[in-house]
C-alpha atoms as a PDB file:
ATOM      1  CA  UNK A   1      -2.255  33.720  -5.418  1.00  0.00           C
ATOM      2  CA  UNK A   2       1.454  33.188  -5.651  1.00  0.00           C
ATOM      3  CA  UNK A   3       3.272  30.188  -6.693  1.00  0.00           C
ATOM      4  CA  UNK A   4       3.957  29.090  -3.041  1.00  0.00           C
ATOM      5  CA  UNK A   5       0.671  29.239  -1.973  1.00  0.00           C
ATOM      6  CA  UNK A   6      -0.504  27.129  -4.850  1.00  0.00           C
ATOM      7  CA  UNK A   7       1.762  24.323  -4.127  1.00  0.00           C
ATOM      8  CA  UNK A   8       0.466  24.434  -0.739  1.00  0.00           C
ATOM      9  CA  UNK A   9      -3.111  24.153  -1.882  1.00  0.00           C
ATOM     10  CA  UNK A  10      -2.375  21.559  -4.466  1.00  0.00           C
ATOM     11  CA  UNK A  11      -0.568  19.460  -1.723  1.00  0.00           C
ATOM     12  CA  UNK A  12      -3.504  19.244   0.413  1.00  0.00           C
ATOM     13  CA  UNK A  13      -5.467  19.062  -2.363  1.00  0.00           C
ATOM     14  CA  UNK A  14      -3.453  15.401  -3.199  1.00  0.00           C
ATOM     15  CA  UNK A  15      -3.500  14.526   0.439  1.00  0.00           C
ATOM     16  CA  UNK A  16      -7.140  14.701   0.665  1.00  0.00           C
ATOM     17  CA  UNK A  17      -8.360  12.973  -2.084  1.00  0.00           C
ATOM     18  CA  UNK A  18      -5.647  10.360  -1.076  1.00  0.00           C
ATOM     19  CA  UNK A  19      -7.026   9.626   2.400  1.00  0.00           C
ATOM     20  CA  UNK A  20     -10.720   9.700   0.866  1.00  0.00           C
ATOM     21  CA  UNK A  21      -9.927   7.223  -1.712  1.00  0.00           C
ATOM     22  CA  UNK A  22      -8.221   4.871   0.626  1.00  0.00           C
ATOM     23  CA  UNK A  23     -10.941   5.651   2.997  1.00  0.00           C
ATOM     24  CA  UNK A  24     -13.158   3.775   0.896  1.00  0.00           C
ATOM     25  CA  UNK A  25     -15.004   7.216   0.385  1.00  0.00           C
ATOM     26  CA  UNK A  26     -15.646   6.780  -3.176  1.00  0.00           C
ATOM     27  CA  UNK A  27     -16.392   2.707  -4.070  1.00  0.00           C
ATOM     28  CA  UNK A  28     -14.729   1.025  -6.596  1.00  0.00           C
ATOM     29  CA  UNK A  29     -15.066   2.313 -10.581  1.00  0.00           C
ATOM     30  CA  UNK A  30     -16.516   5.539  -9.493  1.00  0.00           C
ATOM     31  CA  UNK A  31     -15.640   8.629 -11.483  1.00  0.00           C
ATOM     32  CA  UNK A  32     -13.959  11.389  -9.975  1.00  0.00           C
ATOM     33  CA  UNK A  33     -15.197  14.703 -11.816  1.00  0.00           C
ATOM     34  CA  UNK A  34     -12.651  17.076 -11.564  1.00  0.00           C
ATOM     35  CA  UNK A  35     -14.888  20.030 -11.517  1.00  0.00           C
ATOM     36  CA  UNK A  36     -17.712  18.832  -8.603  1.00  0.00           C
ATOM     37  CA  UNK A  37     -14.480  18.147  -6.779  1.00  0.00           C
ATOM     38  CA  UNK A  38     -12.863  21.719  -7.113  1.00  0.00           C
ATOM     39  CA  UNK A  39     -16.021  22.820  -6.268  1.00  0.00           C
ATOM     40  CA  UNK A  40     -16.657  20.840  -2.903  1.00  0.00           C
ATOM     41  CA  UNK A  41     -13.076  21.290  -1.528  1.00  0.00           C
ATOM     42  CA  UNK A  42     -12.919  24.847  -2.834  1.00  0.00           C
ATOM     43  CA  UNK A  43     -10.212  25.087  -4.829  1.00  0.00           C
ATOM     44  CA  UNK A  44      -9.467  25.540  -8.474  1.00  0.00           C
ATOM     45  CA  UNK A  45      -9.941  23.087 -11.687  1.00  0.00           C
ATOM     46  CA  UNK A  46      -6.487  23.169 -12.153  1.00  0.00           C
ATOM     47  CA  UNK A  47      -5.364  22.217  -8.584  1.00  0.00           C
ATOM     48  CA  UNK A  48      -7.875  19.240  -8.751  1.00  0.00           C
ATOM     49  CA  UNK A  49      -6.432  17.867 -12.544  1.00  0.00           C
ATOM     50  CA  UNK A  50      -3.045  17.960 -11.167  1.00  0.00           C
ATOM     51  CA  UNK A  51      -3.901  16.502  -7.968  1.00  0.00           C
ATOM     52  CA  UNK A  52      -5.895  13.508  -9.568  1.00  0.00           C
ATOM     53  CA  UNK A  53      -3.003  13.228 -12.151  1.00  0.00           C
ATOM     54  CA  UNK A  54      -0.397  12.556  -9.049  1.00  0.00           C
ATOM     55  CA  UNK A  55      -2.636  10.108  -7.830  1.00  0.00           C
ATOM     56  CA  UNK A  56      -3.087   8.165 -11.496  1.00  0.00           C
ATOM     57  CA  UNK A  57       0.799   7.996 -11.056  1.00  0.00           C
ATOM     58  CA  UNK A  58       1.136   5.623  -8.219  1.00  0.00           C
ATOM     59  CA  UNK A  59      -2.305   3.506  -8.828  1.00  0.00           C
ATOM     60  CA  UNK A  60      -4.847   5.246  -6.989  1.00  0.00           C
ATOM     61  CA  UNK A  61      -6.822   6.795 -10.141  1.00  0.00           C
ATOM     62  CA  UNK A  62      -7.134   5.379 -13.007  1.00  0.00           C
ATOM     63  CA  UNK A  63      -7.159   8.063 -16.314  1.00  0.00           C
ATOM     64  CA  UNK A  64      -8.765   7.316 -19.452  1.00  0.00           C
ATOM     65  CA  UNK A  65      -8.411   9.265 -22.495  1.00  0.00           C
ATOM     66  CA  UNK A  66     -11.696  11.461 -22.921  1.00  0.00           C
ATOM     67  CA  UNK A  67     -13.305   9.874 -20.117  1.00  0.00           C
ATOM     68  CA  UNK A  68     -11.530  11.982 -17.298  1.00  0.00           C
ATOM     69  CA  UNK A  69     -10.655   9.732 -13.999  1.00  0.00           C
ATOM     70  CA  UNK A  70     -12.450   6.970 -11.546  1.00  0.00           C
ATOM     71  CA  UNK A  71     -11.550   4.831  -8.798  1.00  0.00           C
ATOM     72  CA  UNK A  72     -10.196   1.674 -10.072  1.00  0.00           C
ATOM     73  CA  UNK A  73     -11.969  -1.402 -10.319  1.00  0.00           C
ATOM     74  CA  UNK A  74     -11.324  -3.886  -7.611  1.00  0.00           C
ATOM     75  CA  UNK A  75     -11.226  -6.733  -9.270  1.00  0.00           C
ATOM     76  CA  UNK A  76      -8.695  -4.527 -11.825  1.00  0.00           C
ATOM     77  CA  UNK A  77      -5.903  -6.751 -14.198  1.00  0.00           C
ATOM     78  CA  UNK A  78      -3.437  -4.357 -12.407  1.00  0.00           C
ATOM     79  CA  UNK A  79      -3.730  -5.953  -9.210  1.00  0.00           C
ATOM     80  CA  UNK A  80      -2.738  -9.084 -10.237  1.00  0.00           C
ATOM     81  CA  UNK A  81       0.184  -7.661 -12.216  1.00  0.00           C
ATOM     82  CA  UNK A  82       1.415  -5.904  -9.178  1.00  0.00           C
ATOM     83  CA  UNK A  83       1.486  -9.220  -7.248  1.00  0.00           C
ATOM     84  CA  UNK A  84       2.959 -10.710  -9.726  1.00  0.00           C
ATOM     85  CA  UNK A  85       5.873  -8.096 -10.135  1.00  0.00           C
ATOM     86  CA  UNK A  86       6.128  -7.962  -6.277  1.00  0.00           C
ATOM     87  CA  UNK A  87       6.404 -11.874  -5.682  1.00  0.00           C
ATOM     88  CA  UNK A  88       9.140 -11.666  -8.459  1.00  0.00           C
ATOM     89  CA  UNK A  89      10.883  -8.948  -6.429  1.00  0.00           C
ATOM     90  CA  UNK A  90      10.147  -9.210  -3.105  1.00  0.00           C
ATOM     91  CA  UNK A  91      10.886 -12.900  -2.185  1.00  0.00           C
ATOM     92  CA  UNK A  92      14.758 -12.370  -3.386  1.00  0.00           C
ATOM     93  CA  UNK A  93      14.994  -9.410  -1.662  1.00  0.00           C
ATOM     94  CA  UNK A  94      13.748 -11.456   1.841  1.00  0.00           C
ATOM     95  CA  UNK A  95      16.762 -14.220   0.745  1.00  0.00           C
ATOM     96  CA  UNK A  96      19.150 -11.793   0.949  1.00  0.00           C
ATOM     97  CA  UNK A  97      18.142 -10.081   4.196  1.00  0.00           C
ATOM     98  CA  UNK A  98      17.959 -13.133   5.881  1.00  0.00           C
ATOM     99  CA  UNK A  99      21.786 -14.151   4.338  1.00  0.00           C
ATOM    100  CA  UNK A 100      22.649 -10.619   5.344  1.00  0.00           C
ATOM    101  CA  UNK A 101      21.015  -8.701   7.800  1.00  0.00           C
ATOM    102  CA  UNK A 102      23.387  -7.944  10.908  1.00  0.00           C
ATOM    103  CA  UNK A 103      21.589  -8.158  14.158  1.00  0.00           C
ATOM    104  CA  UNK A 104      20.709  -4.687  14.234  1.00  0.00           C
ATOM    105  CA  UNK A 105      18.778  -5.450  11.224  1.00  0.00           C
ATOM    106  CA  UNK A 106      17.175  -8.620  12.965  1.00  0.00           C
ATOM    107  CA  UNK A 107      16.201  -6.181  16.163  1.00  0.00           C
ATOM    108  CA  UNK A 108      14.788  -3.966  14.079  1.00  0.00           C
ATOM    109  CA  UNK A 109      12.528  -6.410  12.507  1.00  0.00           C
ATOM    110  CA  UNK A 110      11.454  -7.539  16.109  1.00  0.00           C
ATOM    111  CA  UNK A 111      10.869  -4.202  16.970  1.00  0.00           C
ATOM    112  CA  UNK A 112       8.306  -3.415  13.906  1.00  0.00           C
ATOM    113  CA  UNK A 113       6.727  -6.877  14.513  1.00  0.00           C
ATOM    114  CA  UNK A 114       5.668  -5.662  17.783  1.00  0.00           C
ATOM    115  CA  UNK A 115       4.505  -2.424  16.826  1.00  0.00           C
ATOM    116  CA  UNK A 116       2.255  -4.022  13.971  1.00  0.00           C
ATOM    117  CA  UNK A 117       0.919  -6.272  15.986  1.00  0.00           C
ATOM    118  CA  UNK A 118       0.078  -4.230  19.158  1.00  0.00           C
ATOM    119  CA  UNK A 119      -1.914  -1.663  16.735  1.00  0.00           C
ATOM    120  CA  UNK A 120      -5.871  -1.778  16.029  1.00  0.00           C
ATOM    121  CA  UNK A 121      -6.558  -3.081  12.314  1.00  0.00           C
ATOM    122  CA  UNK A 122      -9.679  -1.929  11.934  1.00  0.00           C
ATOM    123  CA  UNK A 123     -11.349   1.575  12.476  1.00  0.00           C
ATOM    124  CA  UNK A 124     -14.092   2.327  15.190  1.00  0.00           C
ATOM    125  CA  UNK A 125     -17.146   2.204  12.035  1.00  0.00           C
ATOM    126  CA  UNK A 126     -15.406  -1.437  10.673  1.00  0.00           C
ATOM    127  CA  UNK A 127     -14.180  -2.571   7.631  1.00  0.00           C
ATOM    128  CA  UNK A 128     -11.122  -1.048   5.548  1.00  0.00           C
ATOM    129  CA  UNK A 129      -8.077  -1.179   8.379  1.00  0.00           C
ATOM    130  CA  UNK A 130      -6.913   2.073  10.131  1.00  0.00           C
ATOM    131  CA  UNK A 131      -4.330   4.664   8.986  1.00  0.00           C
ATOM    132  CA  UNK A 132      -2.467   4.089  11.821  1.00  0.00           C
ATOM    133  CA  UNK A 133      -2.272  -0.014  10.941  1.00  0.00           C
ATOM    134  CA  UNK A 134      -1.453   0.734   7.817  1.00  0.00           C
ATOM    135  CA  UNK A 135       1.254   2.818   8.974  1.00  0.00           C
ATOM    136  CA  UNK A 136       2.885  -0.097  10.880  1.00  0.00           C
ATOM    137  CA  UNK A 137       1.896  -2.283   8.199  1.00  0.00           C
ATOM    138  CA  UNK A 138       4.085  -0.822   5.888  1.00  0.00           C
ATOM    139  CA  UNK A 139       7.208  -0.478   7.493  1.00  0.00           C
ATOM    140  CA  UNK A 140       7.629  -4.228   8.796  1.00  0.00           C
ATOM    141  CA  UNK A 141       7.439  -5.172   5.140  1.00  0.00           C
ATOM    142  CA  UNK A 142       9.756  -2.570   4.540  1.00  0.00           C
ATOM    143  CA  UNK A 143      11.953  -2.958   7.324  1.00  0.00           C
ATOM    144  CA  UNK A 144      11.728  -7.009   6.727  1.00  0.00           C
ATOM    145  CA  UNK A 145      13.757  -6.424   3.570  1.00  0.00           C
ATOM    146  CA  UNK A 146      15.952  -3.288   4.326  1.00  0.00           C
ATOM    147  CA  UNK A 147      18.442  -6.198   5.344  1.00  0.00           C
ATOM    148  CA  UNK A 148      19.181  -6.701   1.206  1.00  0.00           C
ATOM    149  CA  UNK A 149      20.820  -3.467   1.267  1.00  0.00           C
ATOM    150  CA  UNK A 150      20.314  -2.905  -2.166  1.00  0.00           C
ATOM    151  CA  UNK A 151      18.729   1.053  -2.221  1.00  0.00           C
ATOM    152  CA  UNK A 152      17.752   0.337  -5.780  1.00  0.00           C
ATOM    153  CA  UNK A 153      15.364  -2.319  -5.397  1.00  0.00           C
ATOM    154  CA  UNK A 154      14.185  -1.071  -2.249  1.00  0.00           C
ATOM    155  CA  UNK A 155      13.528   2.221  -4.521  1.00  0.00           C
ATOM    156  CA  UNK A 156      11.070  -0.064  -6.869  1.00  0.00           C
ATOM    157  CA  UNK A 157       9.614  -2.028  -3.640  1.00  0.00           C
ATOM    158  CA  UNK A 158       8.210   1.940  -2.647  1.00  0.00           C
ATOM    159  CA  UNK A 159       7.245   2.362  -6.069  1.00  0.00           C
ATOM    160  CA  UNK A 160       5.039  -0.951  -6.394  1.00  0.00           C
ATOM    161  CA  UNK A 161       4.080  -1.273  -2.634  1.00  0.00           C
ATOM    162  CA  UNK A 162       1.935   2.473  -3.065  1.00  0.00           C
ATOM    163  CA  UNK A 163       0.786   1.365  -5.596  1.00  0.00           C
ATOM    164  CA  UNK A 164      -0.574  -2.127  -4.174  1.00  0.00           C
ATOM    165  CA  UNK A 165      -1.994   0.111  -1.107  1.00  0.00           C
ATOM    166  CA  UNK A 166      -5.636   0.547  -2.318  1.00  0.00           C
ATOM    167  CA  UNK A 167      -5.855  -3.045  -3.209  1.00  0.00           C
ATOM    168  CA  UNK A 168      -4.630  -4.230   0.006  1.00  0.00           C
ATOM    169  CA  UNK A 169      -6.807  -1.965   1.844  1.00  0.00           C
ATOM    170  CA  UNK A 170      -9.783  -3.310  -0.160  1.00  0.00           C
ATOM    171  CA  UNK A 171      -8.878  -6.860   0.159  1.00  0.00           C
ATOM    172  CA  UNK A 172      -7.715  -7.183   4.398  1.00  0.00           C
ATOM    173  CA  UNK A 173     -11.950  -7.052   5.554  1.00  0.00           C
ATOM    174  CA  UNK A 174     -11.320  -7.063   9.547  1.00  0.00           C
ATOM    175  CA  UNK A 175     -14.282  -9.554   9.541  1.00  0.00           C
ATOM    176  CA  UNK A 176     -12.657 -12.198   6.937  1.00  0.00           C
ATOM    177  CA  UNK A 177     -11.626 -15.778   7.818  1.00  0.00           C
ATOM    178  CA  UNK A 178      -7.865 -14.567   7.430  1.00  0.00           C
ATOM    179  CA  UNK A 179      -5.439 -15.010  10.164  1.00  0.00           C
ATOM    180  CA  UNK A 180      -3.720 -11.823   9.067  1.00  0.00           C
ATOM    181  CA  UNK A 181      -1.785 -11.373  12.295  1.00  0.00           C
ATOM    182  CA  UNK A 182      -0.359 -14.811  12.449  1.00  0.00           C
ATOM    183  CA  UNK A 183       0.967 -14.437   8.860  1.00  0.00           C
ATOM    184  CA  UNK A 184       3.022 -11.321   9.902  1.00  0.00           C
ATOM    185  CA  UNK A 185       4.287 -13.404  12.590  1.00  0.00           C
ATOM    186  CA  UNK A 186       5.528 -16.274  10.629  1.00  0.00           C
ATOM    187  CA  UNK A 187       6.927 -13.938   8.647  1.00  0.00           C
ATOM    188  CA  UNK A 188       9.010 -12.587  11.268  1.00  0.00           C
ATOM    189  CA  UNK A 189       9.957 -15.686  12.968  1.00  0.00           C
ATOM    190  CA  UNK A 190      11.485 -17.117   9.927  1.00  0.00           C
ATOM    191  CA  UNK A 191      13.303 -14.089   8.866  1.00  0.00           C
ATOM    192  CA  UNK A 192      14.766 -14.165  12.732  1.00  0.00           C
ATOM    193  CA  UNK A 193      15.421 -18.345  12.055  1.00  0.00           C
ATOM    194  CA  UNK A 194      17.175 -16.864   9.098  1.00  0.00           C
ATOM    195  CA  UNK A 195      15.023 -19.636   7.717  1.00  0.00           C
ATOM    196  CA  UNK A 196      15.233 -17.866   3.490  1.00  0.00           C
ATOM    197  CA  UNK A 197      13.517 -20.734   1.959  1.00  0.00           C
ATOM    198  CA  UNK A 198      10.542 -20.584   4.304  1.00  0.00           C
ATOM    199  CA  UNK A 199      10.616 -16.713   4.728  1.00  0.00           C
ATOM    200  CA  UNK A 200      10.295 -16.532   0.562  1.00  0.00           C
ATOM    201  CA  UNK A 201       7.371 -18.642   0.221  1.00  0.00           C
ATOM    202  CA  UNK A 202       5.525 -17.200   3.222  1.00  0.00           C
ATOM    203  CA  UNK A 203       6.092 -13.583   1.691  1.00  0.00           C
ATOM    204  CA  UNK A 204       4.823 -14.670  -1.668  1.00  0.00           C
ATOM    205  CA  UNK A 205       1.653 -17.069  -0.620  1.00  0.00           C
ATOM    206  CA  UNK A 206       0.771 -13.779   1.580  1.00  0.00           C
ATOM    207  CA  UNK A 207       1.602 -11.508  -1.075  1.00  0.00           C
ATOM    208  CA  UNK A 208      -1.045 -13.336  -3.547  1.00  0.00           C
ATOM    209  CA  UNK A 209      -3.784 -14.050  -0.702  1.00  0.00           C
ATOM    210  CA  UNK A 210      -4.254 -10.242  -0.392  1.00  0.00           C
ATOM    211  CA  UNK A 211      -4.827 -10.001  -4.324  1.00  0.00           C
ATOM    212  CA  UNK A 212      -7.081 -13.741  -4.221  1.00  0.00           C
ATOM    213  CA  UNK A 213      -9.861 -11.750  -1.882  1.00  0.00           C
ATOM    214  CA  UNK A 214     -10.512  -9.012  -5.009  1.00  0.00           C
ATOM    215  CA  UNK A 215     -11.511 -11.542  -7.382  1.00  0.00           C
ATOM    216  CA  UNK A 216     -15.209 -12.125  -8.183  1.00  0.00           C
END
């Protein structure tokens, strides 16, 4: 097999096991043996170590020294570190879009609002939200902040929001008592208000009640 064709099979390799952890196919604290996996998707032991290896690298897998890999624990320190780093981070950021953002910026916030909130959460079988939510999800936080126009801290917001994505998907339950939708609203009305003061703590409160629904 040449090099190219590797990288191809190691990519879908990655992908895979990346949809089928954040599909909830393997539960919290689970292992992941390398070798039952090679031999299910077909592929080698090598392509499965460096795909689970990727996916220890932005949160998805945890790796522990002569233990191999698992799923990480819901209720996992790391969550609450993440929210943490990201209400540090991501609150500022929102200030200075709001003090900033042109009204392109402002449209464009609008414009992802409406997409978010016109797309299904939840999948046709229930429970963890759908790809394509997520999808929307992710870029009105993004584009909520793009307004800072500082590319380095947007750099770490990618960094710590993939690696926030399998808590969030375990935390928004479609049948919770959680007004999800209305909070991505306020959101975007106060950004558009260029209300900052109210726009930070609404980011951070709904920053934290995603991590609050994985404790025991």
């Amino acid at each position: 097999m040449s090099s190219g064709q590797t990288r191809v099979l190691g990519e879908r390799t990655y992908e895979r096991l990346y949809r089928e952890i954040l599909g909830g196919d393997h539960t919290p604290g689970a292992p992941l043996r390398p070798q039952a996996i090679a031999d299910r998707l077909g592929v080698s032991l090598a392509v499965v170590r460096e795909a689970l290896t990727r996916l220890s690298g932005n949160g998805l897998v945890e790796r522990h020294t002569n233990r191999g890999f698992t799923v990480p624990q819901a209720s996992d320190e790391r969550w609450q570190e993440l929210a943490r780093a990201r209400c540090l981070l991501e609150p500022i950021m929102l200030r200075d879009a709001v003090e900033r953002g042109d009204l392109d910026w402002e449209s464009r916030v609008v414009a992802a609002h409406h997409r978010l909130a016109i797309t299904p959460i939840g999948t046709e079988a229930g429970g963890h939200v759908s790809e394509e939510w997520s999808a929307a999800h992710a870029q009105f936080h993004r584009t909520l902040i793009e307004g800072c126009g500082n590319t380095v801290l947007l750099g770490i917001f990618d960094r710590l929001w993939q690696a926030s994505e399998l808590a969030r998907r375990w935390s928004v339950d479609i049948s919770a008592d959680r007004d999800i939708a209305g909070e991505h609203e306020q959101l975007m009305r106060s950004a558009c208000d260029r209300d900052a003061d109210r726009a930070r703590h609404l980011l951070c409160d709904h920053i934290l009640r995603t991590v609050r629904r994985l404790q025991p």
